[in-house]
Protein backbone atom coordinates (compact mmCIF):
# COMPACT_ATOMS: atom_id res chain seq x y z
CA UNK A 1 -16.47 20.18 -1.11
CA UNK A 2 -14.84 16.81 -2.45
CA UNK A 3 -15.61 15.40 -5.92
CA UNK A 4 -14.07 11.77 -6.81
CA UNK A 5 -10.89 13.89 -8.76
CA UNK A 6 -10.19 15.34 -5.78
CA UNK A 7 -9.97 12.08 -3.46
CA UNK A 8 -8.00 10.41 -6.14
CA UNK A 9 -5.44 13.24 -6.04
CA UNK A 10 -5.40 13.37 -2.41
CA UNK A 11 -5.12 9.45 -1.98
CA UNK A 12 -2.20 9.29 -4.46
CA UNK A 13 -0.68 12.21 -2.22
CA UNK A 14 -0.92 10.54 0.63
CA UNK A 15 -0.70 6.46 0.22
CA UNK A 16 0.41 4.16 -2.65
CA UNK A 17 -1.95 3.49 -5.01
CA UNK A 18 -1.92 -0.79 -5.40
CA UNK A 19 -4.50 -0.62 -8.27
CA UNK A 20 -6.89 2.41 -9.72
CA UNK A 21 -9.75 1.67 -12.55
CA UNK A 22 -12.59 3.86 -13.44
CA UNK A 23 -14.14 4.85 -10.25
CA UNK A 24 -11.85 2.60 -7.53
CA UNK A 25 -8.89 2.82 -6.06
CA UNK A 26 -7.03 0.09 -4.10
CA UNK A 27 -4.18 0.85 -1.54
CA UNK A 28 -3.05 0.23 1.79
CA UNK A 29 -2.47 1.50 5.15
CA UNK A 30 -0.62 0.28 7.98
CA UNK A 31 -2.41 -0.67 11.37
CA UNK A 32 -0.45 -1.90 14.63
CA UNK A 33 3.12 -3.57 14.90
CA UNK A 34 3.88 -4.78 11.19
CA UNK A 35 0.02 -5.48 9.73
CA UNK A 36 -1.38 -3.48 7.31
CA UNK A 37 -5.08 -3.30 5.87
CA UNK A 38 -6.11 -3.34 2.16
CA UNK A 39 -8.43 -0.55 1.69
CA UNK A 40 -11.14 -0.23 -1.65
CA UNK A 41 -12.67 3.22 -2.00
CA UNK A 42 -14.91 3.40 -5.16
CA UNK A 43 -17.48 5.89 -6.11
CA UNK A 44 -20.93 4.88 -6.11
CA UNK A 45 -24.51 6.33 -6.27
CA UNK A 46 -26.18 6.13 -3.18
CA UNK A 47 -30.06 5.53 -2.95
CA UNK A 48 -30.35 9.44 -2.79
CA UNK A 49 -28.83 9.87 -6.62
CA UNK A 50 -25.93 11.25 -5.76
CA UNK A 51 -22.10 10.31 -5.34
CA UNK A 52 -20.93 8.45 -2.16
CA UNK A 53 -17.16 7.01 -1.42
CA UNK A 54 -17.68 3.42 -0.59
CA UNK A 55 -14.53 2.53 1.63
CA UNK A 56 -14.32 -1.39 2.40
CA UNK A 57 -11.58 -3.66 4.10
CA UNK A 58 -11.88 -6.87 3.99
CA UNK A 59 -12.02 -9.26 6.90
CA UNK A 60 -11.66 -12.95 5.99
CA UNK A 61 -13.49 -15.54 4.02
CA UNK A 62 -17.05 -16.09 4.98
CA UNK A 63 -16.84 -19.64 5.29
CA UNK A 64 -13.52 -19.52 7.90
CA UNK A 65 -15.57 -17.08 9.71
CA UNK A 66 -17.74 -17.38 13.23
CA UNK A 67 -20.44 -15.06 11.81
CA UNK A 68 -22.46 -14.24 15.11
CA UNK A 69 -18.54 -12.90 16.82
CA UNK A 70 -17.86 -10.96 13.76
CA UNK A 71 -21.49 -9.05 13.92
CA UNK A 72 -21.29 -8.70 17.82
CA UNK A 73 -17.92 -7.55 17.48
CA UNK A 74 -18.47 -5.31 14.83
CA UNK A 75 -21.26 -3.93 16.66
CA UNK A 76 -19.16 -2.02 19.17
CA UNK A 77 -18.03 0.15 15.95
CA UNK A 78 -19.78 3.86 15.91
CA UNK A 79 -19.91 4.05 11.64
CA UNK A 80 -19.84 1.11 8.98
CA UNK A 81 -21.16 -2.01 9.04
CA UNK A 82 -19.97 -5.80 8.23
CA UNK A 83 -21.25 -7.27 4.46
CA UNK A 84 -20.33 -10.37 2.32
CA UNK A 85 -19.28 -10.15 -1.57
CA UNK A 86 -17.85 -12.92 -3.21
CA UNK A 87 -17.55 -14.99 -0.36
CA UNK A 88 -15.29 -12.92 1.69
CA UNK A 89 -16.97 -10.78 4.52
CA UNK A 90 -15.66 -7.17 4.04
CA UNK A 91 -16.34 -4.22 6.81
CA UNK A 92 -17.61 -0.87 5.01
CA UNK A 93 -18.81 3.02 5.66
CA UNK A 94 -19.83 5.17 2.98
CA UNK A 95 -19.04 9.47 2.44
CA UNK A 96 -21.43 11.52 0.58
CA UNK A 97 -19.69 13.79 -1.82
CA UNK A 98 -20.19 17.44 -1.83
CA UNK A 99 -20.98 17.27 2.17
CA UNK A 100 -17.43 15.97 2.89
CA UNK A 101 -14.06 18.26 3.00
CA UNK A 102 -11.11 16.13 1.63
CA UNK A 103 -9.72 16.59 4.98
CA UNK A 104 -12.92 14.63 6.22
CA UNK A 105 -12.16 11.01 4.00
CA UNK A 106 -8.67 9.78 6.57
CA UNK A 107 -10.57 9.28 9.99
CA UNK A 108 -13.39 7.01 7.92
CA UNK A 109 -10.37 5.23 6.25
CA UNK A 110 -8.84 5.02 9.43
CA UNK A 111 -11.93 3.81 11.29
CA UNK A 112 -12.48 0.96 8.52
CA UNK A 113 -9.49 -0.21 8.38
CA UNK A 114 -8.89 -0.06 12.20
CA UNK A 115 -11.99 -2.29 12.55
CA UNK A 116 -11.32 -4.39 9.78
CA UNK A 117 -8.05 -5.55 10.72
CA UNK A 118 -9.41 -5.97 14.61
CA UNK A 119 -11.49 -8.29 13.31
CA UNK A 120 -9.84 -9.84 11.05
CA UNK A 121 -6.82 -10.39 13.65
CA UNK A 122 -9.50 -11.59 16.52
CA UNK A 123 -11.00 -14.13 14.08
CA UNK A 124 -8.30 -15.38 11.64
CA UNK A 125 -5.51 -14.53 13.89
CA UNK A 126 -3.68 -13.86 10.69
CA UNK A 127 -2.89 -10.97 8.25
CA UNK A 128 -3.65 -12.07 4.80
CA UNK A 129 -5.99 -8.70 3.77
């Protein structure tokens, strides 16, 4: 079972690591034709007391945003959810440690940043995240 030393290692493995502080890493993946998807996994304590992975991709600024097509849209997605920090609309899932084989963390990272960048494409129509 997966402990937040053990993602690390198999993140840096596996993609390039943009930025790392205590408990969050920041890298990116590619997604279709020449885009590619910013991707923030940090380690957090879910309501439950113990550790989660909290993998986010950000969408676009709030503000530039229709909100109502981003939530329908987001919607049709079978894990994660859309949320807003610092003004910039981000879509997110979340892993429970100690339930999760490393293995088990690149279809959620996948999924995120697959939906992330669908939306961000259908609603910007750019690539800036």
């Amino acid at each position: 079972m997966a402990e937040w030393d053990d993602l690390v290692a198999f993140v840096r493995v596996r993609y390039e690591i943009m930025r790392q502080a205590e408990g969050e890493l920041w890298f990116r993946l590619p997604t279709t034709a020449d885009r590619t998807q910013l991707v923030v996994v940090r380690l957090v304590t879910g309501e439950d007391d113990h550790p989660w992975a909290e993998i986010t991709s950000p969408i676009g600024r709030v503000a530039d945003l229709d909100l109502a097509r981003m939530l329908e849209r987001a919607s049709e997605s079978v894990a994660g959810g859309v949320v807003a920090a610092n003004g910039v609309a981000l879509f997110r899932h979340s892993i429970p440690f100690g339930d999760t084989a490393l293995d088990g963390f690149d279809r959620p990272f996948r999924l995120v940043v697959d939906v992330a960048d669908r939306l961000e494409h259908e609603l910007t129509g750019g690539d800036e995240h």
